[in-house]
Structure formats: structure tokens, C-alpha cells
C-alpha atoms as a PDB file:
ATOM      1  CA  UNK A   1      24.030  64.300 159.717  1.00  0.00           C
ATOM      2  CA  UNK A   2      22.384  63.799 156.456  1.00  0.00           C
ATOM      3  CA  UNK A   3      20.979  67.362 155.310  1.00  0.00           C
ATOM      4  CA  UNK A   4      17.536  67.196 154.282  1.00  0.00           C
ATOM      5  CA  UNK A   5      16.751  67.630 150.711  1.00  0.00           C
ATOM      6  CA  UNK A   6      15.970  71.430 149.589  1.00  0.00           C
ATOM      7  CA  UNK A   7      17.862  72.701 153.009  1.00  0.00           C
ATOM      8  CA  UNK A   8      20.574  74.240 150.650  1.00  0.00           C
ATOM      9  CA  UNK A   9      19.556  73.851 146.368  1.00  0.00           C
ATOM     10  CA  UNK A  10      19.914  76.147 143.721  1.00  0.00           C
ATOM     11  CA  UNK A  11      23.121  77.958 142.886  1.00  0.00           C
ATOM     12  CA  UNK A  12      23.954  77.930 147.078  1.00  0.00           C
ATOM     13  CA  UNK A  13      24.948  73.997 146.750  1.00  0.00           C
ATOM     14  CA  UNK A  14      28.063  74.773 144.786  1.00  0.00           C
ATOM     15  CA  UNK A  15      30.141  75.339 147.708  1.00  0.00           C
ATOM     16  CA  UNK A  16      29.097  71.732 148.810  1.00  0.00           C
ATOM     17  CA  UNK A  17      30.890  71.137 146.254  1.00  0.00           C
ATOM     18  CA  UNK A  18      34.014  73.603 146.652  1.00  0.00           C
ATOM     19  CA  UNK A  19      34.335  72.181 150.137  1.00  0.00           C
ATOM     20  CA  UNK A  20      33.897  68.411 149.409  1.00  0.00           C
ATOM     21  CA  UNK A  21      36.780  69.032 146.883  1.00  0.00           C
ATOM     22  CA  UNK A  22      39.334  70.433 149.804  1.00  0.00           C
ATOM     23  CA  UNK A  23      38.119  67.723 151.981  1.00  0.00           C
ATOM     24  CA  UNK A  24      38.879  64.613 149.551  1.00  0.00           C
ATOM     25  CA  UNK A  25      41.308  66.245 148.184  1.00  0.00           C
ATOM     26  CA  UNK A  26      42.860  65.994 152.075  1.00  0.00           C
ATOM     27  CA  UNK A  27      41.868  63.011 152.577  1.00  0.00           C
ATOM     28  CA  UNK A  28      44.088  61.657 149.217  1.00  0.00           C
ATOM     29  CA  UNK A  29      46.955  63.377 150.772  1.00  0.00           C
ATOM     30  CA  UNK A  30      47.158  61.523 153.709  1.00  0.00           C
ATOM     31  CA  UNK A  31      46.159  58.343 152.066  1.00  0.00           C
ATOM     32  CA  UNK A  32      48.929  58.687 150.176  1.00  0.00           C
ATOM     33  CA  UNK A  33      51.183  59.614 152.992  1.00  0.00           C
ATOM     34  CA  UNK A  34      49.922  56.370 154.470  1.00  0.00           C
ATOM     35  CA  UNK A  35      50.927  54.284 151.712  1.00  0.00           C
ATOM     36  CA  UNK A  36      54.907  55.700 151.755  1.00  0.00           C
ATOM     37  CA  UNK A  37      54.997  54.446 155.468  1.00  0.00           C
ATOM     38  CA  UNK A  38      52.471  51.402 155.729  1.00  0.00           C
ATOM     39  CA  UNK A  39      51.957  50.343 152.515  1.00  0.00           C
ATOM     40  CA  UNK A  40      48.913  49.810 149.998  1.00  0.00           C
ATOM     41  CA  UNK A  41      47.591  46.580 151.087  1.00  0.00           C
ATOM     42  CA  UNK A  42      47.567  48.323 154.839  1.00  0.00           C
ATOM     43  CA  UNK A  43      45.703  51.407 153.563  1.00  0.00           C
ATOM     44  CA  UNK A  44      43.088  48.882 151.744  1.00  0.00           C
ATOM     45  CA  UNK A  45      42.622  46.395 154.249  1.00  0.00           C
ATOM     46  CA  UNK A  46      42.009  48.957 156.677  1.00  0.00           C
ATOM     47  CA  UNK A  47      39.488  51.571 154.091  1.00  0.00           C
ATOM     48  CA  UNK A  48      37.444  47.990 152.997  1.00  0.00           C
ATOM     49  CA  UNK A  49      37.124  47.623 157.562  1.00  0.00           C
ATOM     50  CA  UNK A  50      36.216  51.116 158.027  1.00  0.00           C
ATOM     51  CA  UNK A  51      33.741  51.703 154.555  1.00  0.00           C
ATOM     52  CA  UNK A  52      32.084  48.433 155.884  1.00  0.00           C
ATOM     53  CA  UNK A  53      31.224  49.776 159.778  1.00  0.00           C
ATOM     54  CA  UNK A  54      30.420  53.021 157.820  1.00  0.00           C
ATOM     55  CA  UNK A  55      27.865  51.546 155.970  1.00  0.00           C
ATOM     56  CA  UNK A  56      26.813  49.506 158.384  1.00  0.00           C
ATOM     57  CA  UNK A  57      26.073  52.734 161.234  1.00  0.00           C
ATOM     58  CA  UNK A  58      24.113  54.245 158.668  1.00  0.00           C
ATOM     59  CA  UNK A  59      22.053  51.717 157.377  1.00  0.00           C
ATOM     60  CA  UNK A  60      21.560  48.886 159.698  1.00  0.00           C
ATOM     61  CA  UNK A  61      21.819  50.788 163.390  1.00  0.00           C
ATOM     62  CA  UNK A  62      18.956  53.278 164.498  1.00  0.00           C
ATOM     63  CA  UNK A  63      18.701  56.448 162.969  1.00  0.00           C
ATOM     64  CA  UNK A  64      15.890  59.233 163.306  1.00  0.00           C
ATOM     65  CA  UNK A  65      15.294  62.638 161.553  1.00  0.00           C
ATOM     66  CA  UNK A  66      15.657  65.448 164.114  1.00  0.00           C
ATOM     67  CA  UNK A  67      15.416  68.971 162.416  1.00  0.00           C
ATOM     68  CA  UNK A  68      17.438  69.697 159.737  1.00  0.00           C
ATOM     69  CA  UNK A  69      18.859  65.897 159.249  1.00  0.00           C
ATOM     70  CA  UNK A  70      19.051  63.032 161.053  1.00  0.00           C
ATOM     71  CA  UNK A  71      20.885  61.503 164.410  1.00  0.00           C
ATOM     72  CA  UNK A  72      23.510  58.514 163.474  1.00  0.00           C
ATOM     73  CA  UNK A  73      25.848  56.719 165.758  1.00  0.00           C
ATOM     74  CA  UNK A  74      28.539  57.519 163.621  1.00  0.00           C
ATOM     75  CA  UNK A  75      31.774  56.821 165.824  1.00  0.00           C
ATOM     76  CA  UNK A  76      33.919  58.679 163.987  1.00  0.00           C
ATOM     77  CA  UNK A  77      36.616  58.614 167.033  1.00  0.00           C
ATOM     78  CA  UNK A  78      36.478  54.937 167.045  1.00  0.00           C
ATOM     79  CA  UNK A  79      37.507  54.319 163.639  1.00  0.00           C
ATOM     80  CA  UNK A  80      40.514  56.819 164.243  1.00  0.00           C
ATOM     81  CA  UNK A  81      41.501  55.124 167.001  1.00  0.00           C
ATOM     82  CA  UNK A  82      41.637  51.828 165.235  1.00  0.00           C
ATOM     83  CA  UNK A  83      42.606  52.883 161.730  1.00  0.00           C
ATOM     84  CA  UNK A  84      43.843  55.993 161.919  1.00  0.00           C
ATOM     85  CA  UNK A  85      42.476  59.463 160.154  1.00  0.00           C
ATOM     86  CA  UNK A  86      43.292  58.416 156.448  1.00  0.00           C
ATOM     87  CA  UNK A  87      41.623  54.821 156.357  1.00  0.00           C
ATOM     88  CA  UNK A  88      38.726  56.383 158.562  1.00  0.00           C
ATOM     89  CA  UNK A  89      37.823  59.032 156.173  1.00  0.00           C
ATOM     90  CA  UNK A  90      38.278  56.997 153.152  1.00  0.00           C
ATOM     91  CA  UNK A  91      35.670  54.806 155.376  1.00  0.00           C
ATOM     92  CA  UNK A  92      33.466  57.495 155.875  1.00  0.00           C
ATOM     93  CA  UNK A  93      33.014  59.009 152.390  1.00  0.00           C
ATOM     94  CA  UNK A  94      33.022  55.418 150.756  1.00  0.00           C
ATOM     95  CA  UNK A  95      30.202  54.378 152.962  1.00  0.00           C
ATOM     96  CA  UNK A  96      28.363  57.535 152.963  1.00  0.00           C
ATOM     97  CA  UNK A  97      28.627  56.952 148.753  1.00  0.00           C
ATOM     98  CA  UNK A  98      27.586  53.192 148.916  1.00  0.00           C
ATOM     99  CA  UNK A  99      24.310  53.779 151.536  1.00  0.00           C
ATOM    100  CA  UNK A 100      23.329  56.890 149.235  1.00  0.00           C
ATOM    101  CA  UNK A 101      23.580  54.732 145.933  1.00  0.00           C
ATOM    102  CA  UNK A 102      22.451  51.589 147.179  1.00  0.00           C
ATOM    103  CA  UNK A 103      19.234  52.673 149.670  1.00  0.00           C
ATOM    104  CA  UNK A 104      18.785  56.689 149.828  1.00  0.00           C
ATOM    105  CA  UNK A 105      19.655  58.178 146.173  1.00  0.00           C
ATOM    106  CA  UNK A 106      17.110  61.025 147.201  1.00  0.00           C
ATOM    107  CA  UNK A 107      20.410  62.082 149.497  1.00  0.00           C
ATOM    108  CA  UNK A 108      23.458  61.788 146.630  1.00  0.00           C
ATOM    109  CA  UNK A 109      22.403  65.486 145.605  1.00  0.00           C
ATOM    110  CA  UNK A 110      23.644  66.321 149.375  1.00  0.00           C
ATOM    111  CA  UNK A 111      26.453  64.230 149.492  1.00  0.00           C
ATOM    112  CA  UNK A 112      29.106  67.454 149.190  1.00  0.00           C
ATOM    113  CA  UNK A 113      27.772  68.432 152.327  1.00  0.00           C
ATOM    114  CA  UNK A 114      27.152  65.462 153.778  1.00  0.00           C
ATOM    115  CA  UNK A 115      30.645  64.044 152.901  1.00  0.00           C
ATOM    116  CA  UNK A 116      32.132  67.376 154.435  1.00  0.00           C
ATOM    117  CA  UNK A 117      30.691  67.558 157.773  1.00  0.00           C
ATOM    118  CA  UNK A 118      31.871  63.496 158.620  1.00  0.00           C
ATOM    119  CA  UNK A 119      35.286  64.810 157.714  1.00  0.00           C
ATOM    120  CA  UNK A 120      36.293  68.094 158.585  1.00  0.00           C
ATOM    121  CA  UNK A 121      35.398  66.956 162.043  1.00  0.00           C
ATOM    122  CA  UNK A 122      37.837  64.046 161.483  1.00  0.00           C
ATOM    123  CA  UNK A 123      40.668  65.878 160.770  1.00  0.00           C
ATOM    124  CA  UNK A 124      40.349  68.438 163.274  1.00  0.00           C
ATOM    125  CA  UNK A 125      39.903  65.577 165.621  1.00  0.00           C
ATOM    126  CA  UNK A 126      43.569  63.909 164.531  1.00  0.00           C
ATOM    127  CA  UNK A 127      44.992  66.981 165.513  1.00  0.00           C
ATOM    128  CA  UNK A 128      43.486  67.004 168.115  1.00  0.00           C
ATOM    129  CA  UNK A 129      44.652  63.662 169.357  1.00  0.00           C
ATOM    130  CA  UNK A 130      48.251  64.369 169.635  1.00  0.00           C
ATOM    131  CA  UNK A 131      47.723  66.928 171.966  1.00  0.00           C
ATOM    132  CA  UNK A 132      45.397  65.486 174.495  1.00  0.00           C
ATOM    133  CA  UNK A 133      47.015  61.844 174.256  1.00  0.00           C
ATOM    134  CA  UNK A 134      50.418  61.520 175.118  1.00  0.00           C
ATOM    135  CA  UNK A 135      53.114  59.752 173.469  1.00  0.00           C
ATOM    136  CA  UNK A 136      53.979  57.737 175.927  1.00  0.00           C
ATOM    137  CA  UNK A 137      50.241  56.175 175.960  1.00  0.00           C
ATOM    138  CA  UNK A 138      48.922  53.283 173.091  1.00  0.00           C
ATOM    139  CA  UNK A 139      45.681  54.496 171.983  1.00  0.00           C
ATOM    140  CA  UNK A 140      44.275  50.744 173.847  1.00  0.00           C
ATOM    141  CA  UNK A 141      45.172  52.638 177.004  1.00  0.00           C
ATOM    142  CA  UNK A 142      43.322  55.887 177.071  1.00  0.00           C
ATOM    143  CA  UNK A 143      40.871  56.700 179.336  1.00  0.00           C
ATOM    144  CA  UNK A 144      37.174  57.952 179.374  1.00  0.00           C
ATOM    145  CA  UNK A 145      37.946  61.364 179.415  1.00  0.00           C
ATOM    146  CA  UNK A 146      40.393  61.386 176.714  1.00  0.00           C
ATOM    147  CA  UNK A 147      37.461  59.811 174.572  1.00  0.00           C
ATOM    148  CA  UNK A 148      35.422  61.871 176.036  1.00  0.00           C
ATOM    149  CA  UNK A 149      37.260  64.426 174.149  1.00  0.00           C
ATOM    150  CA  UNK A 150      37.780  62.770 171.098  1.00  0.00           C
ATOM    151  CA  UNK A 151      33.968  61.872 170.677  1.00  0.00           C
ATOM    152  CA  UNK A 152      33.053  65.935 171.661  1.00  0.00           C
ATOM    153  CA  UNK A 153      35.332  67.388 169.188  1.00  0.00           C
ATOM    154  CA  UNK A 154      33.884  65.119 166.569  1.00  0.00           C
ATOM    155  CA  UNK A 155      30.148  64.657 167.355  1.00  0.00           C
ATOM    156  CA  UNK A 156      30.297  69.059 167.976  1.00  0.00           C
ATOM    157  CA  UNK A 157      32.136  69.445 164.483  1.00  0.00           C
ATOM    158  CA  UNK A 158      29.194  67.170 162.933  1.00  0.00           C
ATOM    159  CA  UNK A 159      26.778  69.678 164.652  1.00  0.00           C
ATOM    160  CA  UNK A 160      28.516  72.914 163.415  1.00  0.00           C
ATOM    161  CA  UNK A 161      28.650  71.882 160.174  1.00  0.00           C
ATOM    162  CA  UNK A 162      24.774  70.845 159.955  1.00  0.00           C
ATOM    163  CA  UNK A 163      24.109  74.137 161.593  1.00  0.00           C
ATOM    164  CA  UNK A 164      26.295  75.883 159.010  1.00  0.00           C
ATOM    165  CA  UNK A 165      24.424  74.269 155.760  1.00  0.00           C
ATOM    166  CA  UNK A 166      21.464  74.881 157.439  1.00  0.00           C
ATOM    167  CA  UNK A 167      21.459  78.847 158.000  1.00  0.00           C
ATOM    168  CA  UNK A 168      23.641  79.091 154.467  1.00  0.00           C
ATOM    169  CA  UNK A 169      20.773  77.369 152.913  1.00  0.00           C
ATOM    170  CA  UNK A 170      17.501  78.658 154.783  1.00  0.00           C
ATOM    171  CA  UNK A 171      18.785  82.290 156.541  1.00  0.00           C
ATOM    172  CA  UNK A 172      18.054  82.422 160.648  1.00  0.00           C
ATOM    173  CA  UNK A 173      13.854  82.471 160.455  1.00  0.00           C
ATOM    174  CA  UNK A 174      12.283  81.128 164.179  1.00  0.00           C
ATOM    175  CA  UNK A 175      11.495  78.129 162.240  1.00  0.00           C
ATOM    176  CA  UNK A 176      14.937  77.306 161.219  1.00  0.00           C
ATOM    177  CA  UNK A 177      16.833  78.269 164.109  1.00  0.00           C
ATOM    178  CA  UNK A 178      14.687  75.968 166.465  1.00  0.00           C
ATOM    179  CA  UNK A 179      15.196  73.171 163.531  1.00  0.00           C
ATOM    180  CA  UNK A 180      18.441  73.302 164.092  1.00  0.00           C
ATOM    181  CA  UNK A 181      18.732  73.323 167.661  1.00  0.00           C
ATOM    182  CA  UNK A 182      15.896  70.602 167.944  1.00  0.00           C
ATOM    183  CA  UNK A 183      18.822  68.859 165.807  1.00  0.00           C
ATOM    184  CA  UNK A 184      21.966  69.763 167.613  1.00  0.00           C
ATOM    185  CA  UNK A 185      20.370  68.682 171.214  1.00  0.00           C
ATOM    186  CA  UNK A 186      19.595  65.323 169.987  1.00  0.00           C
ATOM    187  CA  UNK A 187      22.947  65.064 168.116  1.00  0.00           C
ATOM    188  CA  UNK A 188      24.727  65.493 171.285  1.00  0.00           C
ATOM    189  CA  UNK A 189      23.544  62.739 172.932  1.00  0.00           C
ATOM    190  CA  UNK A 190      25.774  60.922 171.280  1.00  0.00           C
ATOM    191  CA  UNK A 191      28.463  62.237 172.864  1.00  0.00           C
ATOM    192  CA  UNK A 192      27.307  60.033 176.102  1.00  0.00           C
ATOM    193  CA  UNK A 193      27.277  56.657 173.965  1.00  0.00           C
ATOM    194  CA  UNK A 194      30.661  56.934 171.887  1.00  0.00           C
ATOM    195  CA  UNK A 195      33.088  57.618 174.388  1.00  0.00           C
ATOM    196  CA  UNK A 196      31.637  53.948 176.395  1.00  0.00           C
ATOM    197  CA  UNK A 197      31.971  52.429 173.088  1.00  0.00           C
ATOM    198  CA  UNK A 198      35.410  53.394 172.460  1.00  0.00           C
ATOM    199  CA  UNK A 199      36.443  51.930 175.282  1.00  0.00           C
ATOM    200  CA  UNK A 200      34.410  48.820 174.889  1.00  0.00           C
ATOM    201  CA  UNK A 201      35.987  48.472 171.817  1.00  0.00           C
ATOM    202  CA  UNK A 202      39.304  49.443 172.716  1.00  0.00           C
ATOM    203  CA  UNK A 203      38.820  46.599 175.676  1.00  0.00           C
ATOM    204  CA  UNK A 204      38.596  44.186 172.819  1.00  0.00           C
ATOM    205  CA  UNK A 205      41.114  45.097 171.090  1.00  0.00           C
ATOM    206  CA  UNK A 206      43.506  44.263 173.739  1.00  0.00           C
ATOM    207  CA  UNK A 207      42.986  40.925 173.865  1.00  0.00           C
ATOM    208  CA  UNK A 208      44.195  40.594 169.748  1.00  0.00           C
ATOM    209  CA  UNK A 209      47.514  41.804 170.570  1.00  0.00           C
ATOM    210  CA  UNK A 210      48.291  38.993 167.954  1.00  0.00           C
ATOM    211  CA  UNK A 211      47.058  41.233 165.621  1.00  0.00           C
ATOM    212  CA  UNK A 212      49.324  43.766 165.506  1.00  0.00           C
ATOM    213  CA  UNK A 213      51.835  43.779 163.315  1.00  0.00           C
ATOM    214  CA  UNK A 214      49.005  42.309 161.144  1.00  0.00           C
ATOM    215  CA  UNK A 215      48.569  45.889 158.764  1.00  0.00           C
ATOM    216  CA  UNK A 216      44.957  45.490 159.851  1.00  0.00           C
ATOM    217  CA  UNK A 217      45.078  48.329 162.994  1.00  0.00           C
ATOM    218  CA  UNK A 218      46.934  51.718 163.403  1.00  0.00           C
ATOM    219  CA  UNK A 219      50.098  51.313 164.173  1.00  0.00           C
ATOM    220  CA  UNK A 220      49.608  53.478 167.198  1.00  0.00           C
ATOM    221  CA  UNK A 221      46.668  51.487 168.976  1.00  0.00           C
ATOM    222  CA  UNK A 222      49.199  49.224 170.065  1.00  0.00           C
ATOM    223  CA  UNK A 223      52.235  50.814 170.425  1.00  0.00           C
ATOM    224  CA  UNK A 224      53.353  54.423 171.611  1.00  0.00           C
ATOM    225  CA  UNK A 225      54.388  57.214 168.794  1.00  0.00           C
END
């Protein structure tokens, strides 16, 4: 999901910028929400866990340019089902940050873009969540279709977004368009890995029941809402 360089420049990037701004801004909203029911030192625990596995998908597992940017295994749904929306999106634009400083500066010029396709999904994915999982059910007890879900809504959001920057920034030329959907067919092969890995994960998770009145989880991957 990182935009290639010159997709979208000139005057055009400023609403990068417009929409980063509503998207962090969102993001210290329910951070601080967060902290009036679970406290600072659960909020940072849980942002250091999440920036960490950020940085770690997008610099140290496979990645390949496809298109218009490039295919990550992001698992967005996996750190919202572990750490819930406001830890994982502090995660996801702190990592993002630290992998574009650190090892790809040629992408911090995209980052408004970037930043706001990992979490506009996100937060339409939340919503999404307490519809489609019950109350009655811990997030260690869904099931494959239920992250099946999850991992759609988010990996698809990541898509739209690319393809929005994309025709914003370069119009709908043949060359473009099939950029794009050379992009959005690879990206949705993820959609096969992440649900098997939330549940892997989840699987794990159940045997560190120990853990969970630790801070370090969502309160909701153990217990039901």
C-alpha cells in the first residue's frame, strides 16, 4: 500500500494531507477514550506491541511492487483483534513513520496517503466488528468466516484507497487503470493468508489466558462486551 512516488505530486497531494489530518486526528480521539477506561500505561504497552509488528510487516516480511504500490502482509484485523482499533492505528501510523525514516525516506513525501489508507480501513473495520461478532463471543472464539470478514473489509479498504490516490493523481488512461488493477488483484490475495493467521494467532492466544488482566491485550479478546 505504499503509493509510488510522483502517483499524486504537485498541488493534488494536499488533500493527503487534509485526510491524514481527519484520520489522526480520529485516531487521538479514541486513544484518548482509551486512556479514561484502560489507562495510559495500557494504551502504551499495547501502541509500543503494535508499532513494533508494524514495522516489522513492512520491513522484515516479503513485500513486492505491483502497480501503483506495493503488496504487504499488513494484518490490520489481527492487531484489532488483539489491541483493539486505538492501539492498532497508533501501531500502524508509528510504524509506517519509523520504516519511512529509518529505510525508505523516498516514501515520507507519501506518507498522508499512505498513513490514510492503513486507517480508514481500520476504523471502518471496528465498526464493523460489532455487528458481525456477537457479544456473547470473546474475540479468541471467532471463527474463519468472521475473519474472513474482518480481513475483506480491511485488505478491500486498503485497495480502494490505493485505487482512489491513484486515479486522483494520474486520471483513468489504459495505462493507469490496468496499474491499478494489476495492483488490486495481487492485493487481494491477502485476503486468503490473514484470516488463517488470525486464527493461528488467536489459537495462541488462548493458551496465555494468564495474560489477561495483564493491560497488554484488548479487553475484549478474552472476555465478552
Amino acid at each position: 500500500m505504499h503509493i509510488e512516488p510522483s502517483i499524486v505530486d504537485g498541488a493534488k497531494i494536499t488533500l493527503s494531507y487534509a485526510t491524514a489530518t481527519g484520520a489522526l486526528g480520529y485516531t487521538a480521539k479514541i486513544a484518548w477514550d482509551m486512556v479514561k477506561t484502560d489507562g495510559a500505561a495500557s494504551l502504551a504497552i499495547r501502541a509500543l506491541f503494535s508499532t513494533a509488528l508494524v514495522f516489522f510487516y513492512f520491513q522484515v516480511l516479503p513485500h513486492h511492487p505491483v502497480g501503483v504500490s506495493e503488496v504487504h502482509l499488513i494484518m490490520g484485523s489481527t492487531l484489532f483483534l488483539l489491541f483493539g482499533a486505538a492501539p492498532a492505528a497508533i501501531g500502524l501510523a508509528a510504524g509506517l513513520l519509523l520504516q519511512g525514516v529509518l529505510f525508505a525516506p523516498i516514501d515520507l513525501p507519501q506518507y498522508g496517503m499512505n498513513v490514510t489508507s492503513l486507517l480508514g480501513p481500520l476504523f471502518a473495520m471496528a465498526l464493523v466488528a460489532r455487528k458481525i461478532i456477537p457479544a456473547k463471543t470473546a474475540y479468541k472464539d471467532i471463527g474463519y468466516g468472521q475473519a474472513l470478514q474482518l480481513s475483506t473489509l480491511y485488505q478491500g479498504g486498503i485497495v480502494a484507497w490505493v485505487m482512489f490516490w491513484a486515479f486522483y493523481g494520474q486520471g483513468f488512461g489504459a495505462a493507469n487503470v490496468a496499474s491499478v488493477l494489476s495492483f488490486g488483484a495481487a492485493y487481494m490475495t491477502v485476503v486468503i493468508v490473514e484470516p488463517l493467521v488470525d486464527l493461528a494467532v488467536l489459537a495462541c492466544v488462548k493458551t496465555l489466558s494468564g495474560l489477561k488482566d495483564s493491560g497488554l491485550f484488548e479487553k475484549r479478546l478474552h472476555a465478552t462486551a
